[in-house]
C-alpha atoms as a PDB file:
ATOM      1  CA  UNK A   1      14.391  30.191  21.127  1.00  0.00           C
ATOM      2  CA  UNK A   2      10.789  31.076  21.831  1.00  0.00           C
ATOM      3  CA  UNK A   3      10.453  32.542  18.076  1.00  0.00           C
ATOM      4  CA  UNK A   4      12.210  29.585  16.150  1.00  0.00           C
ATOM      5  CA  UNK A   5       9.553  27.565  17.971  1.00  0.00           C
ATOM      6  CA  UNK A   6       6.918  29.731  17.291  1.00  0.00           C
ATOM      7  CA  UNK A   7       8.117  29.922  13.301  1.00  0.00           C
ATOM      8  CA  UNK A   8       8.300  26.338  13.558  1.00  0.00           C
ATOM      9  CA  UNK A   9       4.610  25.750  14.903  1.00  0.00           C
ATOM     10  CA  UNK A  10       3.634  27.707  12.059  1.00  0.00           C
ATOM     11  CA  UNK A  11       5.452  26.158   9.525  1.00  0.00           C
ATOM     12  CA  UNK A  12       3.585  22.772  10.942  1.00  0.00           C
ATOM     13  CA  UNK A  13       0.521  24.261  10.842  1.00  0.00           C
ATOM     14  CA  UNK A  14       1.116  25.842   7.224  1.00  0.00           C
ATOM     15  CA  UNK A  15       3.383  22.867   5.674  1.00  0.00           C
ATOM     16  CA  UNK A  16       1.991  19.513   7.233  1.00  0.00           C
ATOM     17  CA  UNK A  17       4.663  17.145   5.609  1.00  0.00           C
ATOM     18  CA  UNK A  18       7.205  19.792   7.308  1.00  0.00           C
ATOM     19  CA  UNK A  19       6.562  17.167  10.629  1.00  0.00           C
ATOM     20  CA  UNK A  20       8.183  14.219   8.172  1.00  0.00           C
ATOM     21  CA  UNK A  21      11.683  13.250   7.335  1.00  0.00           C
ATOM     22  CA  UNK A  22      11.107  12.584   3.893  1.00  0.00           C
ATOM     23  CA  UNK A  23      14.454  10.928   3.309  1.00  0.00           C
ATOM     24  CA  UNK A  24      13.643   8.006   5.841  1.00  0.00           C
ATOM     25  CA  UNK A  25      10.092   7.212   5.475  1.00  0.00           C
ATOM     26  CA  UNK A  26       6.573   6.868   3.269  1.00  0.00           C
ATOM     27  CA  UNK A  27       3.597   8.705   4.858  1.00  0.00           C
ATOM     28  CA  UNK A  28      -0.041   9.311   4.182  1.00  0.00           C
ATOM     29  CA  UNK A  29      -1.255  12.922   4.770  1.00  0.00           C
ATOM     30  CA  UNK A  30      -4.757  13.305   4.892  1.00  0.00           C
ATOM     31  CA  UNK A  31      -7.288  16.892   4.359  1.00  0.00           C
ATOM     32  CA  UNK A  32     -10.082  17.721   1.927  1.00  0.00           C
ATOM     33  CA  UNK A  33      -8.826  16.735  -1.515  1.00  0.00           C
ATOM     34  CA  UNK A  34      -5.041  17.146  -0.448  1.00  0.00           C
ATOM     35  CA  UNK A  35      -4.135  14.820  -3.451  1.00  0.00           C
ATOM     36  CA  UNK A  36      -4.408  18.244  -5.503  1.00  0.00           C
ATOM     37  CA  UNK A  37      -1.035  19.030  -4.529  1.00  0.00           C
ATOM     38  CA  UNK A  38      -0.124  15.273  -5.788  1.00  0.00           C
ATOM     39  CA  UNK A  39       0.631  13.495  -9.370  1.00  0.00           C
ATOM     40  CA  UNK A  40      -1.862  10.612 -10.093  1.00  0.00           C
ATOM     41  CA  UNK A  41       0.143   7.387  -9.985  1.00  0.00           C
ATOM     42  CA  UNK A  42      -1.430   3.071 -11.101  1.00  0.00           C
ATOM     43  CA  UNK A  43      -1.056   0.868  -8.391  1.00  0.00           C
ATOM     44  CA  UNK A  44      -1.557  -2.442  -7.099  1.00  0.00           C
ATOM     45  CA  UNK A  45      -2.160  -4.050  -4.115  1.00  0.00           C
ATOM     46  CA  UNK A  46      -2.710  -8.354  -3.367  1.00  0.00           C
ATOM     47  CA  UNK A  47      -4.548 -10.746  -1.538  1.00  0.00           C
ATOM     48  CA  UNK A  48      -2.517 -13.863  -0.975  1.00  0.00           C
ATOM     49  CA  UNK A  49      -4.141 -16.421   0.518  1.00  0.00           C
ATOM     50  CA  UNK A  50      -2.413 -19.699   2.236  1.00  0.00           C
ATOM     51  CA  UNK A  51      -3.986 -22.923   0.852  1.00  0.00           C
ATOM     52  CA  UNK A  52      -6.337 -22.828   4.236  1.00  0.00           C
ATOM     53  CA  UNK A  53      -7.807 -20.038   2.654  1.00  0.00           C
ATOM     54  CA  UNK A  54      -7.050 -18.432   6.390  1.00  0.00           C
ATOM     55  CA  UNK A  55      -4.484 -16.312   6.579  1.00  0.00           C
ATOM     56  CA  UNK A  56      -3.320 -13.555   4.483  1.00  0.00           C
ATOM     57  CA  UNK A  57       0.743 -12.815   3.586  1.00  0.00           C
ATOM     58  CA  UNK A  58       1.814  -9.184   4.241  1.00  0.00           C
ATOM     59  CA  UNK A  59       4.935  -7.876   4.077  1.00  0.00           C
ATOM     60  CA  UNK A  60       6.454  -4.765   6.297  1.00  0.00           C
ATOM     61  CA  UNK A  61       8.097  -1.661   4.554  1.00  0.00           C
ATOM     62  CA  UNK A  62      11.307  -0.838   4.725  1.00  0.00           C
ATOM     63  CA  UNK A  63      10.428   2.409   4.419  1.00  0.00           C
ATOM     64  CA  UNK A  64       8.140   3.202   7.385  1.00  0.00           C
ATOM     65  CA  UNK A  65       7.351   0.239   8.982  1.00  0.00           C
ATOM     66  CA  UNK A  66       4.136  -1.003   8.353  1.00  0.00           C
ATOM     67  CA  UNK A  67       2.491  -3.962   7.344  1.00  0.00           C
ATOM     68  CA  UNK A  68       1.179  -4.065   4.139  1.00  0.00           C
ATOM     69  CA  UNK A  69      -0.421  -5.876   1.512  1.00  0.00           C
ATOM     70  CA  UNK A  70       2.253  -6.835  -1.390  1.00  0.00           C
ATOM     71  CA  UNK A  71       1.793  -4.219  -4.227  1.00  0.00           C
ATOM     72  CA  UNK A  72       3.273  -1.439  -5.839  1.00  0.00           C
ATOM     73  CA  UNK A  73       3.402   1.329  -8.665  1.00  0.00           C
ATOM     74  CA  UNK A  74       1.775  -0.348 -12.270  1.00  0.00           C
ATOM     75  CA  UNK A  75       4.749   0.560 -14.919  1.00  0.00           C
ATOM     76  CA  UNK A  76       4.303   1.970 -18.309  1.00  0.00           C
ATOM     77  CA  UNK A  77       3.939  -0.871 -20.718  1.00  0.00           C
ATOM     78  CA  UNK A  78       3.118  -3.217 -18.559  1.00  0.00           C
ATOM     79  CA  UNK A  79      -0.782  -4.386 -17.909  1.00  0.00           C
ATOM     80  CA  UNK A  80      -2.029  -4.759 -14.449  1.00  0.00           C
ATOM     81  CA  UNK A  81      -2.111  -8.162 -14.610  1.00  0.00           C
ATOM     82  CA  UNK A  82       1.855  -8.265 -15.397  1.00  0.00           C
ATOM     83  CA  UNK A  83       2.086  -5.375 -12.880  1.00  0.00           C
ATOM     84  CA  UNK A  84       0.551  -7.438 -10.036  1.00  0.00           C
ATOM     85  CA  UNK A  85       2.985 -10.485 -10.532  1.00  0.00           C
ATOM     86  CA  UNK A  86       6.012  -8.268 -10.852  1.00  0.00           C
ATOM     87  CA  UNK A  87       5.253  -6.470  -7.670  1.00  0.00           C
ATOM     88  CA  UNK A  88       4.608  -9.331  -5.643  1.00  0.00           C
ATOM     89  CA  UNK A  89       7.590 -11.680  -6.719  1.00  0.00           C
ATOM     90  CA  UNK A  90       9.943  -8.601  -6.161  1.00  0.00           C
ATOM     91  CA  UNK A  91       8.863  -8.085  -2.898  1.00  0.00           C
ATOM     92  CA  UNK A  92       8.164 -11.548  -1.739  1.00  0.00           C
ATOM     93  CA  UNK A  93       9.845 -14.294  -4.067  1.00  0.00           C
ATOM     94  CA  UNK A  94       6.607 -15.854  -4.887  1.00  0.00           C
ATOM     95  CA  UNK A  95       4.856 -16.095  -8.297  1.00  0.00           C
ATOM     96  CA  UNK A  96       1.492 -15.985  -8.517  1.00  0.00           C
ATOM     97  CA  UNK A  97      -1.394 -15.506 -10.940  1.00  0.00           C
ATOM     98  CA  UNK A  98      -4.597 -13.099 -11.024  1.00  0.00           C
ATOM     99  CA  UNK A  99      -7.703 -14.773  -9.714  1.00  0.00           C
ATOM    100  CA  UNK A 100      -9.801 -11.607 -10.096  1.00  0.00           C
ATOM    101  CA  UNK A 101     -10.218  -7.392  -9.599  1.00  0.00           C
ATOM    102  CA  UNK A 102     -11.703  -7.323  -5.970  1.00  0.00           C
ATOM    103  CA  UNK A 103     -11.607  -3.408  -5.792  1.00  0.00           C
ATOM    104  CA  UNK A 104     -10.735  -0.092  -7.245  1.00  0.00           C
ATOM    105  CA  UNK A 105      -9.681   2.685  -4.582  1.00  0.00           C
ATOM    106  CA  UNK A 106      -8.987   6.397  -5.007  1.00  0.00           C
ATOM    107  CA  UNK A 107      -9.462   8.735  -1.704  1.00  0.00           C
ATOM    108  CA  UNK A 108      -8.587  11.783  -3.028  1.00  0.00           C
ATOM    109  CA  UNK A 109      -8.372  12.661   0.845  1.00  0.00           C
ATOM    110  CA  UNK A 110      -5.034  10.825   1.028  1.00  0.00           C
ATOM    111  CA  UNK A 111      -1.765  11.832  -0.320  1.00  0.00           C
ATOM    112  CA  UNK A 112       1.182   9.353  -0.056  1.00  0.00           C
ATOM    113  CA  UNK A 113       4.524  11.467   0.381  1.00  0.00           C
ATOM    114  CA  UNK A 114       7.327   9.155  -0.797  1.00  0.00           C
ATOM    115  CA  UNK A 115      10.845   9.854   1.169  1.00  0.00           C
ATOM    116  CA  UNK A 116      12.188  10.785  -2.315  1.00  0.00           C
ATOM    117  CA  UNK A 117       9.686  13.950  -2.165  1.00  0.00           C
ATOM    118  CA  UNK A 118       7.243  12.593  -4.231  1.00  0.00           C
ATOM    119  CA  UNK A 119       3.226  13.221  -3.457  1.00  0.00           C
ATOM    120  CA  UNK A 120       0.871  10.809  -5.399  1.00  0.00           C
ATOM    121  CA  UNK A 121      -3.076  10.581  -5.446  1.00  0.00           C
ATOM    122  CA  UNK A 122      -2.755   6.622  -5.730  1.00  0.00           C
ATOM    123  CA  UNK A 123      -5.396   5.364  -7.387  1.00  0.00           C
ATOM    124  CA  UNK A 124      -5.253   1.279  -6.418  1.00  0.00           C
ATOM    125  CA  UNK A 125      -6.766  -2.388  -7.735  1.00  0.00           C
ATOM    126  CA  UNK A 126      -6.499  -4.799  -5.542  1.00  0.00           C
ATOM    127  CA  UNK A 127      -6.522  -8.178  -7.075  1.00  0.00           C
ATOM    128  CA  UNK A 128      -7.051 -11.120  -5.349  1.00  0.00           C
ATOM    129  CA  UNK A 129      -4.237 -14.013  -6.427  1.00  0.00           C
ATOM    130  CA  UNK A 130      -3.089 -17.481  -5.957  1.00  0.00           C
ATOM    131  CA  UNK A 131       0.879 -18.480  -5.857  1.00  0.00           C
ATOM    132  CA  UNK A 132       2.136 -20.760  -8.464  1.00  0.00           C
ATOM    133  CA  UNK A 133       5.182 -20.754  -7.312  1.00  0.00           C
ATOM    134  CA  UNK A 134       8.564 -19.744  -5.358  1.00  0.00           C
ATOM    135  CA  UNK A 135       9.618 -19.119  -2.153  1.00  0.00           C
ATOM    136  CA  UNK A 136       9.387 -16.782   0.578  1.00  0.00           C
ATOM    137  CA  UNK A 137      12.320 -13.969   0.505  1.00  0.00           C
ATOM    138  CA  UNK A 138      13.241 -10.196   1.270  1.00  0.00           C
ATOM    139  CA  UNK A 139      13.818  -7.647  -0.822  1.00  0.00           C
ATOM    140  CA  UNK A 140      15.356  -4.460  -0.383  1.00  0.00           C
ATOM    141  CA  UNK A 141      11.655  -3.212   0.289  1.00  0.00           C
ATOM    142  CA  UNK A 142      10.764  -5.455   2.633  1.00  0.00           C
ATOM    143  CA  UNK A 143      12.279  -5.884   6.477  1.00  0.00           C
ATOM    144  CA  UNK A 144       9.782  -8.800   6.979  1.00  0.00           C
ATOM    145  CA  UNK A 145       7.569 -11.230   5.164  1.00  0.00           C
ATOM    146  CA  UNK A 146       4.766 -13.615   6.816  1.00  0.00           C
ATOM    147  CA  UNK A 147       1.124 -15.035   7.087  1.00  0.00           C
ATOM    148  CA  UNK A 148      -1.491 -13.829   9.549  1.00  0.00           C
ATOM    149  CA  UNK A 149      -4.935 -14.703  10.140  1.00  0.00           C
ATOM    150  CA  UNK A 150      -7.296 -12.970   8.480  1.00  0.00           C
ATOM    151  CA  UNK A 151      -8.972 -11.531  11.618  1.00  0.00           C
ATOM    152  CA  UNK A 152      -5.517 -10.444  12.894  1.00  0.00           C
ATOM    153  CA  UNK A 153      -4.641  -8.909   9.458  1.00  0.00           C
ATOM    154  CA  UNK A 154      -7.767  -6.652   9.455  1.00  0.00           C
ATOM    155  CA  UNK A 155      -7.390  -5.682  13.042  1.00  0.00           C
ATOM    156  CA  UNK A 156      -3.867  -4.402  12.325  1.00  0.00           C
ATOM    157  CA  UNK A 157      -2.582  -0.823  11.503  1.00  0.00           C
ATOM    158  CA  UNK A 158      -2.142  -1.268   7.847  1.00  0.00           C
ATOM    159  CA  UNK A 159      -0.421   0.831   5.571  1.00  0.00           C
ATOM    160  CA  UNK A 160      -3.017   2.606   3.183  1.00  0.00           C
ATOM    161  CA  UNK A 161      -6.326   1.648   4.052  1.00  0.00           C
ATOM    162  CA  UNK A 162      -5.069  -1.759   3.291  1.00  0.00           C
ATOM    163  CA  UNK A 163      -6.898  -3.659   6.329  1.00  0.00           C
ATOM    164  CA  UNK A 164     -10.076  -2.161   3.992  1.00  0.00           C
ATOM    165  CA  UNK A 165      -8.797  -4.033   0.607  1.00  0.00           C
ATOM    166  CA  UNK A 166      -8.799  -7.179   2.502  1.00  0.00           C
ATOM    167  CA  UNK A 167     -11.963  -6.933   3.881  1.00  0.00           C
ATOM    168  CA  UNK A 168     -13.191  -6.267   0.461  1.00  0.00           C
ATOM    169  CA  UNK A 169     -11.456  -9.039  -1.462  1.00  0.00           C
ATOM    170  CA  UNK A 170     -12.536 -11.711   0.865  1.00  0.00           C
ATOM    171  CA  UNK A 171     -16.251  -9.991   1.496  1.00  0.00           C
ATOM    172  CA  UNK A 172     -17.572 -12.807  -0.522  1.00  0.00           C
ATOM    173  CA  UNK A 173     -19.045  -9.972  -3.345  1.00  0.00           C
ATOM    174  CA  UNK A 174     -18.549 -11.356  -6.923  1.00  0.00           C
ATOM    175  CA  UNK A 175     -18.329  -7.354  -8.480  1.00  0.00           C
ATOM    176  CA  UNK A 176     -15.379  -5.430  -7.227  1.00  0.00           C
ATOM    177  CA  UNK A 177     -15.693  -2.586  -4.990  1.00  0.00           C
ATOM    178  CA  UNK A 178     -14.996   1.046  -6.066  1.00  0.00           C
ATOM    179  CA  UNK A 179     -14.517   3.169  -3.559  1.00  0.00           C
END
């Protein structure tokens, strides 16, 4: 018994996403450039504002948990723009519409191991956008959908530095971030 732990402790120590159950769950590794042992993958992330201009819609993953903003992977023959509203009416029923780029992210200290396997180096714009229409509803990647203040959104343990993309996109800074 004593061995098989010991192997195991090593394995941890050797294999970090050997502490994950890839089939159930999305998790971000972080170490010095660890998104070397990724594939580069578009993605998308949104700011949806209520009309108080107060409180922020995030959804929580099915896959691990978190609250999140609404976003997801930018398709091949799609542009961002078409990406953006895709994402966020699949995941929450609502349409909306690009107001502007609020940031461009790409940590290359943070690898996102999907619970197919997949690693990615996500490199992400975050947009902020308005709704133009629909209504609130759950997908099969979403356990829950709803609005939180602002303060309470970027206090919160959000999935992907996404507490940071808020902050950003409602900073009051006319030129998007690029971090």
């Amino acid at each position: 018994m004593a061995v098989a732990t010991g192997q195991f402790i090593i394995l941890k120590l050797i294999y970090p996403e050997a502490l994950l159950d890839p089939k159930t769950q999305t998790t971000v590794l972080h170490g010095k450039r660890i998104t070397l042992q990724g594939q580069l993958r578009l993605g998308c992330s949104t700011v949806l504002l209520d009309e108080t201009g107060t409180r922020v819609l995030l959804t929580r993953r099915a896959d691990n948990d978190l609250w999140c903003l609404p976003g997801g992977r930018v398709d091949a023959g799609e542009s961002v723009a078409e990406s953006v509203e895709r994402e966020c009416f699949e995941e929450t029923g609502l349409r909306v519409r690009v107001k502007r780029l609020t940031g461009v992210y790409s940590d290359p200290d943070q690898l996102v191991v999907y619970p197919d396997g997949n690693k990615v180096h996500i490199v992400v714009l975050n947009f902020l956008v308005e709704q133009v229409s629909g209504e609130i509803s759950l997908s099969s990647e979403t356990t829950d959908i709803r609005y939180f203040s602002v303060e309470e959104a970027v206090k919160m343990d959000l999935f992907h530095n996404h507490a940071e993309h808020l902050r950003d996109a409602l900073s009051g800074r006319e030129a998007a971030f690029v971090k």
